[in-house]
Protein backbone atom coordinates (compact mmCIF):
# COMPACT_ATOMS: atom_id res chain seq x y z
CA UNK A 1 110.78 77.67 88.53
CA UNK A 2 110.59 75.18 91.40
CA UNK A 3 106.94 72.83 91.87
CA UNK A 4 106.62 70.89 94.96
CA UNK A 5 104.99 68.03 93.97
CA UNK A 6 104.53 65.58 90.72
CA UNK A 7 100.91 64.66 91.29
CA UNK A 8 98.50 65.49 87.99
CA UNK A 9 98.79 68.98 89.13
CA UNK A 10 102.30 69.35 89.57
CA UNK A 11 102.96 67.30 86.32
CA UNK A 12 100.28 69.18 84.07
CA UNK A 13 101.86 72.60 85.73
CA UNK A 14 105.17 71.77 84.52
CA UNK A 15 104.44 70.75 81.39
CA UNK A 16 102.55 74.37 80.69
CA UNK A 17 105.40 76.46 81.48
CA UNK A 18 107.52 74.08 79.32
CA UNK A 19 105.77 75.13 76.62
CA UNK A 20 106.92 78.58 77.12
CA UNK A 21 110.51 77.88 77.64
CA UNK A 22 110.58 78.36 81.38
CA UNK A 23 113.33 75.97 83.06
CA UNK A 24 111.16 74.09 85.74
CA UNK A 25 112.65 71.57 88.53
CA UNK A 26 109.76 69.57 89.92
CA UNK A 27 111.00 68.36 93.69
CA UNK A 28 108.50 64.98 94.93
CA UNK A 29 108.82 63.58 98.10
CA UNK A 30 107.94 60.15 97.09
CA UNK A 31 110.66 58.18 95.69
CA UNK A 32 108.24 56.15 93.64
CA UNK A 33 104.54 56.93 91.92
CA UNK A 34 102.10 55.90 93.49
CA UNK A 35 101.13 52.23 93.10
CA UNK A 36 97.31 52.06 94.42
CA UNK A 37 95.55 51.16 91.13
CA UNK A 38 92.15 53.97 92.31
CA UNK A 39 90.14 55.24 88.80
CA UNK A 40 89.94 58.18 88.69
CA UNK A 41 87.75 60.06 85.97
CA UNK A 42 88.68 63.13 83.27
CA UNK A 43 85.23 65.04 82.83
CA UNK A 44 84.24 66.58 79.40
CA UNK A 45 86.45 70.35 80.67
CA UNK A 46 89.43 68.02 81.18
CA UNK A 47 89.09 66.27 77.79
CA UNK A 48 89.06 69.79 76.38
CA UNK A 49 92.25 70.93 77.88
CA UNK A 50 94.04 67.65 76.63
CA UNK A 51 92.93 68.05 73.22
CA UNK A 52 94.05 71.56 73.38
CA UNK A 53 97.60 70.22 74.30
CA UNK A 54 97.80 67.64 71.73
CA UNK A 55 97.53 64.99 74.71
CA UNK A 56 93.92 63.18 74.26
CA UNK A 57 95.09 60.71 72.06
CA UNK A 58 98.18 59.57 74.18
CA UNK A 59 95.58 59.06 76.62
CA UNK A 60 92.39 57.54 75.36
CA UNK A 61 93.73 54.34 74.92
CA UNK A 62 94.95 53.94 78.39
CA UNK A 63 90.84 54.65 79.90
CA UNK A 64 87.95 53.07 79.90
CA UNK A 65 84.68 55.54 78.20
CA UNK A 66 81.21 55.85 80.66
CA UNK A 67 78.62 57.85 78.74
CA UNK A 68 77.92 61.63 79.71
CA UNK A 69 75.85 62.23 82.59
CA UNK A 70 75.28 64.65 85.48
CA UNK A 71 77.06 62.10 87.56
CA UNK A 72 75.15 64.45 90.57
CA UNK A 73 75.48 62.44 93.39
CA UNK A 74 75.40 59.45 91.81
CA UNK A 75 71.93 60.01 89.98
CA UNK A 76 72.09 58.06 86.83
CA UNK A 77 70.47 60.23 84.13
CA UNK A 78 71.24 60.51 80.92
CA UNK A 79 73.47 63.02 79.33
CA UNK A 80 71.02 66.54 77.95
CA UNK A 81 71.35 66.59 74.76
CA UNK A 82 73.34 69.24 72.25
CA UNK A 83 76.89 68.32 73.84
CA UNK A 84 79.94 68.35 71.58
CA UNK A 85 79.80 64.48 70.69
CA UNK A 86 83.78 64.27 70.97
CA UNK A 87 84.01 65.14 74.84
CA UNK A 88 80.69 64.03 75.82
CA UNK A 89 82.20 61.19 78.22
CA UNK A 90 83.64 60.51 81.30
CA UNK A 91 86.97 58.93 80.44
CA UNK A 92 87.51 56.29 84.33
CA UNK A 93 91.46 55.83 84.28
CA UNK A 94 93.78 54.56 86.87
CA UNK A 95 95.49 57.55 88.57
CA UNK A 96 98.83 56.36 88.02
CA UNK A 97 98.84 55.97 84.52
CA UNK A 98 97.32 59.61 84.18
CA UNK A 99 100.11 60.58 86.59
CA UNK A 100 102.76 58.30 84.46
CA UNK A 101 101.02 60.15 81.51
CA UNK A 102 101.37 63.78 82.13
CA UNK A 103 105.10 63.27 84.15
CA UNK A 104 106.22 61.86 80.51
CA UNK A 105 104.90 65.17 78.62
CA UNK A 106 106.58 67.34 80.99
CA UNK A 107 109.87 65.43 80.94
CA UNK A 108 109.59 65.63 77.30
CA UNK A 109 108.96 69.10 77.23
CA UNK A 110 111.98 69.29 78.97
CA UNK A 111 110.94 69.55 83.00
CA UNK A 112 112.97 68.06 85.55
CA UNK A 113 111.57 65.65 88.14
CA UNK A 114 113.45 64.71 91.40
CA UNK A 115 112.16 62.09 93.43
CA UNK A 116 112.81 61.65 96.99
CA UNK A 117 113.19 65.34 97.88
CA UNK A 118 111.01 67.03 100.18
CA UNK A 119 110.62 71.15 100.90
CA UNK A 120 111.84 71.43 104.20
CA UNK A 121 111.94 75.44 104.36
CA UNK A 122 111.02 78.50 102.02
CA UNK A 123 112.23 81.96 102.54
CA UNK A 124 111.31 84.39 100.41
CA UNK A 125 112.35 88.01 99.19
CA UNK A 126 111.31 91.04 96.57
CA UNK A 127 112.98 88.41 93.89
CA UNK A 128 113.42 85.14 95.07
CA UNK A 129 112.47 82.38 96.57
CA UNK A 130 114.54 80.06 98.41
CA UNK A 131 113.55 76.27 99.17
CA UNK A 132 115.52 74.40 101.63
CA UNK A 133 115.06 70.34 100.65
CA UNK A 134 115.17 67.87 103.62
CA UNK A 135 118.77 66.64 102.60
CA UNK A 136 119.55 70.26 103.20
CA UNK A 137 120.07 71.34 99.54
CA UNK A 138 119.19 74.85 98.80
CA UNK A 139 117.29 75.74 95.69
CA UNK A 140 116.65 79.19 94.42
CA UNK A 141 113.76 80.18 91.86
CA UNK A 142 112.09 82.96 90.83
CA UNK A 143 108.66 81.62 91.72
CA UNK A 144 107.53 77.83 93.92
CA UNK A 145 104.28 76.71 93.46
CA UNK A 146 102.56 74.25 95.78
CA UNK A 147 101.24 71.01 94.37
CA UNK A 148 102.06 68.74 97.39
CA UNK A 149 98.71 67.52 98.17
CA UNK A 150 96.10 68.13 100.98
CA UNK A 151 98.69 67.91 104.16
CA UNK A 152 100.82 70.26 101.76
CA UNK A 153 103.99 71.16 103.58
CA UNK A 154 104.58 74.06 101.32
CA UNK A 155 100.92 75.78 102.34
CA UNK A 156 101.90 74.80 106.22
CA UNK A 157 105.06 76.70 105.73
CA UNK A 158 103.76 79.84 104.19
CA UNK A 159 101.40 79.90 107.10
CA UNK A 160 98.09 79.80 104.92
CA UNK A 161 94.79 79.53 106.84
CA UNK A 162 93.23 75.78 105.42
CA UNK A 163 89.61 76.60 106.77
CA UNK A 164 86.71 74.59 106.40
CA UNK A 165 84.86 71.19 107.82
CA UNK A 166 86.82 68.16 108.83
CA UNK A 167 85.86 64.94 108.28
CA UNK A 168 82.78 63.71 109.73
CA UNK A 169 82.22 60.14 107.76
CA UNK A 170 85.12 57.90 106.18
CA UNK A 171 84.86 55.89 103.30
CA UNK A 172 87.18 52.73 102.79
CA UNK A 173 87.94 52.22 99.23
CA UNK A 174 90.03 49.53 97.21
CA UNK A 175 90.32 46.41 94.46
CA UNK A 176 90.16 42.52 95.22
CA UNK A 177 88.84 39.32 94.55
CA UNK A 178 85.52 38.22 95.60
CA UNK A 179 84.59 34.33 96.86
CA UNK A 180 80.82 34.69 95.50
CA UNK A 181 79.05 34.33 92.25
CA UNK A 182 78.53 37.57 90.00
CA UNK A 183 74.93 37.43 90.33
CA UNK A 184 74.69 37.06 93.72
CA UNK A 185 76.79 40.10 94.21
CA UNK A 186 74.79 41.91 91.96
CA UNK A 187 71.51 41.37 93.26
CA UNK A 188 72.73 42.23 96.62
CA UNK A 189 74.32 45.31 95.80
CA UNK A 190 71.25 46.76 94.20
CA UNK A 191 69.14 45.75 97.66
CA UNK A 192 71.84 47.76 99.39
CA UNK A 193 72.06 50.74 96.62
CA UNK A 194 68.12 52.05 97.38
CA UNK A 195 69.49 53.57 100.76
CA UNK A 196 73.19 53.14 101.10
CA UNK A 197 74.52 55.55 98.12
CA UNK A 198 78.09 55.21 99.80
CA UNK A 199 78.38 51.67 98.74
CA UNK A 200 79.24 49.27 95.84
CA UNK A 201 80.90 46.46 94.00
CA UNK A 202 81.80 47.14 90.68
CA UNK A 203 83.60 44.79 88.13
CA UNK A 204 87.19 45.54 87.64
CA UNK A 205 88.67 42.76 86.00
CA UNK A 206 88.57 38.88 85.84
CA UNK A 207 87.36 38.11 89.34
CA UNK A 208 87.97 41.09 91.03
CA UNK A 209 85.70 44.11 92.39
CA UNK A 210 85.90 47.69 93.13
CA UNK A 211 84.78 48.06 96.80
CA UNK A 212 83.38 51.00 98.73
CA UNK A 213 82.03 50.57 101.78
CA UNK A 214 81.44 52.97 104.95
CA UNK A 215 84.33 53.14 107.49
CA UNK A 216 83.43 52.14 111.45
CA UNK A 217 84.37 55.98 112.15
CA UNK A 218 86.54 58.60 111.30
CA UNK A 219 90.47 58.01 112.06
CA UNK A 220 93.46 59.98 112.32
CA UNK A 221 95.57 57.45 110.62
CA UNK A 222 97.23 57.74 107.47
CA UNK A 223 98.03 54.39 106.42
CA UNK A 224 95.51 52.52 104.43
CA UNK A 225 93.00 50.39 106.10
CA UNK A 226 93.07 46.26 105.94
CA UNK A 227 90.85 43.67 104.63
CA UNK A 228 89.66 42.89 107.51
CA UNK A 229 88.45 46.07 108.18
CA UNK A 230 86.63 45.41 104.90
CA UNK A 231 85.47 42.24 105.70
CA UNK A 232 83.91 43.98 109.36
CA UNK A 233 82.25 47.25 107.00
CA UNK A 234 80.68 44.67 104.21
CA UNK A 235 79.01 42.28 107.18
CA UNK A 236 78.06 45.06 108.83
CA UNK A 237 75.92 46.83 105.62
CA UNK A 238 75.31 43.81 103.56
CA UNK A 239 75.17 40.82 106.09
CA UNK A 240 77.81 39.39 103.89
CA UNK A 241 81.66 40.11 103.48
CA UNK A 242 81.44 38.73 99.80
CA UNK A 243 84.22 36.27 100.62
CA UNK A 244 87.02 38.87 99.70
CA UNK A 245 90.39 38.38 99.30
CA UNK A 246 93.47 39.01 97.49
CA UNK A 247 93.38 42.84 97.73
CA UNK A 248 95.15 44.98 94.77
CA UNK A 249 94.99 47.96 97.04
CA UNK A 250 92.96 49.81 100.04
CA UNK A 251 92.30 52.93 100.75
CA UNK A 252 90.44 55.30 102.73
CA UNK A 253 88.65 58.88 102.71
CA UNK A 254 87.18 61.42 104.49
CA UNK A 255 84.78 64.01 103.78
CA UNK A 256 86.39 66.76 105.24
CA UNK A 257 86.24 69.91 102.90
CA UNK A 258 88.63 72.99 103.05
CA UNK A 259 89.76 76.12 101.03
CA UNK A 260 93.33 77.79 101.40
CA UNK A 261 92.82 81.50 102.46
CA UNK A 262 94.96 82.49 99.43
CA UNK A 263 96.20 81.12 96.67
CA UNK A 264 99.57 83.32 96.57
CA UNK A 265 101.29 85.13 98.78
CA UNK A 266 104.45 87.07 97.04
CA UNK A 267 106.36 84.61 95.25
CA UNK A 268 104.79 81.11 96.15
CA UNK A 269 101.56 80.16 95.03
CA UNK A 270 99.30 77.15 95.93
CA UNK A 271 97.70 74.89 93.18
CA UNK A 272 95.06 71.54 93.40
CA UNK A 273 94.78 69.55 96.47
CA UNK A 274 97.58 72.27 98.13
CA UNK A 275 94.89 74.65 97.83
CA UNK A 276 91.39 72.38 98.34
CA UNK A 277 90.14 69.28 99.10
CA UNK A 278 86.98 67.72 99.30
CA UNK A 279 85.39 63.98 99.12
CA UNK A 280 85.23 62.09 95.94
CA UNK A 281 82.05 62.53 95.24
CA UNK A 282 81.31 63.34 91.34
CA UNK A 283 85.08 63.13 90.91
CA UNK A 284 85.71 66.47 90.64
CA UNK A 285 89.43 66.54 92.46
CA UNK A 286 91.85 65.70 90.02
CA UNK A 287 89.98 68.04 87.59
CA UNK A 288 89.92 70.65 89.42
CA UNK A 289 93.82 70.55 89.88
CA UNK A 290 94.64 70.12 86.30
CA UNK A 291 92.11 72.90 85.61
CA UNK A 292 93.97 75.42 88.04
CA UNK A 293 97.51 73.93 86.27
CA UNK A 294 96.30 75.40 82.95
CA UNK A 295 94.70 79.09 84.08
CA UNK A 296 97.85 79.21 85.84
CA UNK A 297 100.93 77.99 83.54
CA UNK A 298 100.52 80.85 81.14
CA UNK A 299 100.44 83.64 83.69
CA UNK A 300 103.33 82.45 85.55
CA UNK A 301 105.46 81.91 82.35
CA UNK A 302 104.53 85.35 81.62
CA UNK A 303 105.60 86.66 85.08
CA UNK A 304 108.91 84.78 84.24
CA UNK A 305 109.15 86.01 80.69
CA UNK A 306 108.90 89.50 81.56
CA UNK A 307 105.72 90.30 79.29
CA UNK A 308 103.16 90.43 81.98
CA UNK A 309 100.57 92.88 82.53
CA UNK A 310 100.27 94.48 85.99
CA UNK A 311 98.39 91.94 88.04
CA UNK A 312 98.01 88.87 85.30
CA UNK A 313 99.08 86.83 88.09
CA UNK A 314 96.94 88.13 90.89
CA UNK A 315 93.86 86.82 88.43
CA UNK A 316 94.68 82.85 88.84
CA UNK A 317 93.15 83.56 92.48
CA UNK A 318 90.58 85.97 91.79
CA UNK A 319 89.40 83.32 89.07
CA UNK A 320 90.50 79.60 90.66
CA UNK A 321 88.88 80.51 93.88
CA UNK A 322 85.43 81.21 93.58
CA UNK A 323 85.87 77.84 90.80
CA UNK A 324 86.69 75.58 93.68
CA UNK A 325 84.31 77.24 96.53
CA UNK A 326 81.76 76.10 93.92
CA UNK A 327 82.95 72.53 94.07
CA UNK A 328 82.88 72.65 97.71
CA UNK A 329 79.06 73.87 97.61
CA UNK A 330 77.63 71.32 95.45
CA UNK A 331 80.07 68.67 96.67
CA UNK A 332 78.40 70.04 99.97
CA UNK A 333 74.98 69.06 98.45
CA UNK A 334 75.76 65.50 97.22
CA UNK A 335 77.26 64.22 100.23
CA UNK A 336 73.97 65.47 102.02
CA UNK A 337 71.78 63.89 99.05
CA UNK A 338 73.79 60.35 100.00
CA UNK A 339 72.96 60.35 103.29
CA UNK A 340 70.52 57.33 104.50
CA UNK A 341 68.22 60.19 106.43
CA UNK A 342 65.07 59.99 105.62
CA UNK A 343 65.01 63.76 104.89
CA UNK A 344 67.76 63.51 102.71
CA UNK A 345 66.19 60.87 101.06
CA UNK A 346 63.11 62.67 100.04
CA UNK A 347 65.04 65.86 98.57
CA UNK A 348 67.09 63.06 96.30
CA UNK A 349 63.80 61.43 95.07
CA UNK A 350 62.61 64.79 94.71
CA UNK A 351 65.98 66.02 92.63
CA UNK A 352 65.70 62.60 90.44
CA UNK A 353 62.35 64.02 89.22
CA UNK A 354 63.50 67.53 88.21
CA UNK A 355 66.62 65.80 86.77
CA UNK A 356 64.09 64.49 84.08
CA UNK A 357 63.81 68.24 82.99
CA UNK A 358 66.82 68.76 80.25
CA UNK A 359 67.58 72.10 81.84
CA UNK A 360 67.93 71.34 85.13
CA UNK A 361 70.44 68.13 84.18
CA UNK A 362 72.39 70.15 81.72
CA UNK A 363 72.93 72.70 84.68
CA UNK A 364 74.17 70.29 86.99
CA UNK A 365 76.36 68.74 84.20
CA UNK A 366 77.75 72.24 83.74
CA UNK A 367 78.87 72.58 87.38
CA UNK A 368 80.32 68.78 87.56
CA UNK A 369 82.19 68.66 84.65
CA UNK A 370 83.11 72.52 84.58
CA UNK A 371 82.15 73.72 81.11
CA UNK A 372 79.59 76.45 82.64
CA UNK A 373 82.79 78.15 84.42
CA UNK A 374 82.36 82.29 83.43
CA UNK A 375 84.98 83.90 83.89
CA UNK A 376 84.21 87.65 85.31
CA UNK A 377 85.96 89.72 82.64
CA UNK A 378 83.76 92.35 82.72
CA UNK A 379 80.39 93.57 80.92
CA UNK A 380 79.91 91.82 77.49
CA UNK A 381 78.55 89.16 75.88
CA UNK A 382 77.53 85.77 77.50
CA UNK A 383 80.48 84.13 75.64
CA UNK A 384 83.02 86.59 77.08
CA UNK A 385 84.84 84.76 80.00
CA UNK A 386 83.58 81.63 78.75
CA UNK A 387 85.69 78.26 76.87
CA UNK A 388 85.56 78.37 73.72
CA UNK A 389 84.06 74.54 72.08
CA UNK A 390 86.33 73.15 69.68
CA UNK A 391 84.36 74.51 66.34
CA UNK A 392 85.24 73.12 63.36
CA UNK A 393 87.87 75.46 61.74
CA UNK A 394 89.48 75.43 58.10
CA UNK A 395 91.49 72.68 57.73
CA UNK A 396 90.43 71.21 61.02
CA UNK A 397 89.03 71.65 64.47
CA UNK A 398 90.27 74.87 67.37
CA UNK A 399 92.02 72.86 70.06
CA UNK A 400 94.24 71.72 67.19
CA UNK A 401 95.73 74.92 66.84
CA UNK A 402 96.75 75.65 70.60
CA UNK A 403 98.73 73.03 71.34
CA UNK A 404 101.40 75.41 71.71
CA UNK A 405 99.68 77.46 74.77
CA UNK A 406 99.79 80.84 72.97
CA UNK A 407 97.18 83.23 72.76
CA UNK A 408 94.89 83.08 69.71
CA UNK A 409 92.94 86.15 67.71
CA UNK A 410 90.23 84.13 65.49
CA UNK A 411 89.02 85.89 62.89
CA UNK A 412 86.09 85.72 60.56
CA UNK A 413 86.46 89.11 59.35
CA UNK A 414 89.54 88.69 57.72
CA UNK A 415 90.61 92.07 58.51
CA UNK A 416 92.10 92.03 62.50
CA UNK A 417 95.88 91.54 63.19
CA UNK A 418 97.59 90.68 66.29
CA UNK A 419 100.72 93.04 65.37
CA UNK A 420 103.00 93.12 67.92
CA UNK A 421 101.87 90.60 69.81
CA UNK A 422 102.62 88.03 67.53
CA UNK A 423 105.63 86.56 69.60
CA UNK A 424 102.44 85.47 71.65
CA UNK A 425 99.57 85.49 70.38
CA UNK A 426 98.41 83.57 66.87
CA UNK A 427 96.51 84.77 64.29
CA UNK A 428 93.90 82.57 62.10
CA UNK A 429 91.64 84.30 59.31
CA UNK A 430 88.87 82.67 58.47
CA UNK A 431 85.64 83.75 57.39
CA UNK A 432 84.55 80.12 57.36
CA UNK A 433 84.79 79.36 61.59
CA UNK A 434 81.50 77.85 62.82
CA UNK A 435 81.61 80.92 65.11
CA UNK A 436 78.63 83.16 65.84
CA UNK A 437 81.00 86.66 66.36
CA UNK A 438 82.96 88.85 64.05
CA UNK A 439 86.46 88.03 66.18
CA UNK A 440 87.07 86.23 69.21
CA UNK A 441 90.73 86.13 71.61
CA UNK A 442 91.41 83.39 73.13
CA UNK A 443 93.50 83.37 76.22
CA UNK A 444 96.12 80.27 76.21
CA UNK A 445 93.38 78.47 78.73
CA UNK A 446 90.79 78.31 76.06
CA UNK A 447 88.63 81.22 77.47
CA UNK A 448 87.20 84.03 75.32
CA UNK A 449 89.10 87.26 76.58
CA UNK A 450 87.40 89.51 73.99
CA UNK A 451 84.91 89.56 71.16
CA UNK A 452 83.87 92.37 68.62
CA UNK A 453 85.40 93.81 65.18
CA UNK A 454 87.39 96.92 66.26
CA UNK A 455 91.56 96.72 65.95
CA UNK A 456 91.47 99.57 68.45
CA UNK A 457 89.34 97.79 71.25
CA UNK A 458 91.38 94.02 70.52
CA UNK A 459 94.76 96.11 70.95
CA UNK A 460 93.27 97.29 74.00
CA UNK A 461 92.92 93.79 75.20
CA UNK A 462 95.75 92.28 73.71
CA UNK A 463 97.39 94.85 76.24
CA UNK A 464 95.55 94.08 79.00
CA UNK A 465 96.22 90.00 78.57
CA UNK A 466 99.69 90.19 76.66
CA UNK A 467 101.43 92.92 78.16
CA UNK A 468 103.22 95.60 75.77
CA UNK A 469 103.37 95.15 71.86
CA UNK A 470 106.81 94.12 70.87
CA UNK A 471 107.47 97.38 67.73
């Protein structure tokens, strides 16, 4: 298995098919990680998925805990209540420790990273699929997946339509050292904050600030922006450049948004920025890609492993797109809700009102921090389709026990078996689960794949998710 790419999505992609003994090379064209020190933030559905892998702890003490709350376009409200206490945060790290992070697991794991080699060419046949590097090596997989970023090469190659809206407003983003007293910069900033959502100056360390600030325009060029194009931005919003200096690292962003026509065609397949992009806002990006790492991982290794129903794989699109057309629509929303229009402005007083209604936060929670994702498996129950929470279990808590990304049949019945599906699938009994249903399957990803009582209808399931009982 080849991955183009060693971002969080490449990484966390590797690592998954690791865990189910699949040889994986990961090929990145950078010869270094990346050294721009931007936070980035793990929402509560990320949290999950670590814990499931055994990974939240390695990580925790390398971030920096925020509270729960719809983060929706940067309304602060507080977090509804009834959330699952251990995930109910927003965990801010800086994206190359995350990246450092997950790389380490998949290495360990036993994944392969080379740096400094870029896809160049992909042919592809019945059976393989050949990638040509830029040194001219030739490498030959039974599957490549995508994970090179927003200008991916391997999505230009495959000829995949990238449609959407390009960027109409640029934001210039980065870390340095400010000349003026805290509380000067903080009474300013909150003048500027009642109309000018894209902007801020947040502590970051001893002395220094995290700066956003609207760009002059929108430009073509890649390489980051200078300080004095900060300098120009802060005078012209805040009258004031702050006296910055000493910058960490710059950046800038756009808000252009786009979707890949498809996520696969034959034996390559297209995963996180590859396959969208959008702004920043409600820092849903590197979420989303680790999200589509872990619906994918399983289905590939079980493409690999030969135990894969007809058309597992063609459900990582049918179930990763609509997920990320919904992050373009409400990232569609808050980027109109930050605009300084005065009609925009209205709707956002009006939304910080209904905000104060418990339902209506917990909803947008849901769609920012993806624990309201359903699945469409079919008619059942509104848990079928959906994660599973990490109940308390005998002798401990869920995620514990799928560290190992298998399938797992819980049951409180005490009477169900997983059979011949046991090379893949685990089996707890326990009448004890803090579950409200007789038995539940779990899919490696966390999502319930079936609920009820009968060993004739979970066999039928096990089928359609495992593939073929091994007698």
């Amino acid at each position: 298995m080849i991955i183009a790419g060693c971002g969080p999505t490449g990484a966390m992609l590797a690592a998954e098919l690791r865990l189910h003994d699949v040889r994986v090379l990961v090929v990145e064209k950078e010869t270094e990680p990346p050294s721009a020190v931007r936070i980035v933030g793990l929402h509560i559905r990320s949290l999950e998925l670590m814990a499931m892998r055994g990974l939240l702890e390695r990580i925790l003490p390398h971030g920096r805990r925020r509270p729960a709350s719809a983060y929706f376009a940067a309304i602060p409200k507080p977090a509804p209540t009834g959330l699952d206490p251990r995930y109910a945060y927003l965990l801010g790290i800086p994206q190359p420790v995350i990246e450092r992070l997950l790389e380490e697991h998949a290495v360990e794991l036993g994944a392969q990273v080379r740096r400094g080699r870029a896809v160049a060419a992909v042919e592809q046949d019945d059976d393989w699929v050949t990638v040509e590097l830029a040194d001219g090596e030739r490498l030959r997989s039974r599957f490549l997946v995508g994970c090179d970023g927003g200008r991916s090469t391997v999505r230009k190659l495959l000829g995949v339509g990238f449609p959407g809206e390009p960027a109409r407003t640029e934001s210039l983003m980065g870390e340095m050292a400010v000349g003026i007293p805290p509380e000067e910069i903080a009474v300013r900033v909150a003048e500027i904050r009642e109309t000018h959502q894209r902007f801020w100056l947040r502590p970051a360390g001893v002395g220094v600030y995290s700066v956003l600030v609207p760009a002059a325009g929108v430009s073509d060029r890649a390489e980051p922006p200078t300080l004095d194009d900060f300098k120009r931005q802060l005078h012209a919003v805040a009258g004031t450049d702050f006296g910055v200096h000493s910058p960490r690292w710059l950046s800038r962003f756009g808000d252009a948004m786009r979707l890949a026509d498809s996520y696969r065609v034959g034996r390559v397949l297209l995963a996180g920025d590859a396959a969208h992009i959008h702004p920043p806002i409600g820092g849903q990006g590197l979420n989303l890609g680790v999200q589509d790492a872990v619906n994918l991982g399983w289905k590939l290794a079980a493409q690999v492993r030969g135990w894969a129903p007809e058309a597992l794989l063609d459900t990582y699109q049918a179930e990763r797109r609509p997920v990320a057309e919904d992050v373009l629509d409400n990232t569609r929303a808050q980027t109109q809700l930050l605009s300084t229009d005065p009609g925009a402005q209205a709707v956002r007083r009006l939304l910080i009102e209904l905000m104060d209604f418990d339902e209506v936060n917990l909803h947008l929670l849901k769609k920012i921090t993806a624990i309201g994702i359903r699945y469409d498996f079919g008619d059942g129950p509104d848990l079928l389709g959906r994660r599973l929470p990490d109940i308390d279990v005998k002798h401990g808590h869920l995620y514990g026990l799928l560290h190992h990304g298998r399938g797992l049949l819980l049951d409180r019945i005490e009477r169900l078996t997983v059979g011949g599906w046991s090379d893949r699938v685990d089996h707890l009994a326990d009448s004890t689960a803090a579950l409200d249903a007789p038995g539940v399957l779990l899919r490696p990803d966390g999502h319930v794949a079936w609920i009820g009582d009968d060993q004739r209808d979970l066999d039928h399931h096990l089928t359609r998710w495992f593939g073929r009982p091994v007698h």
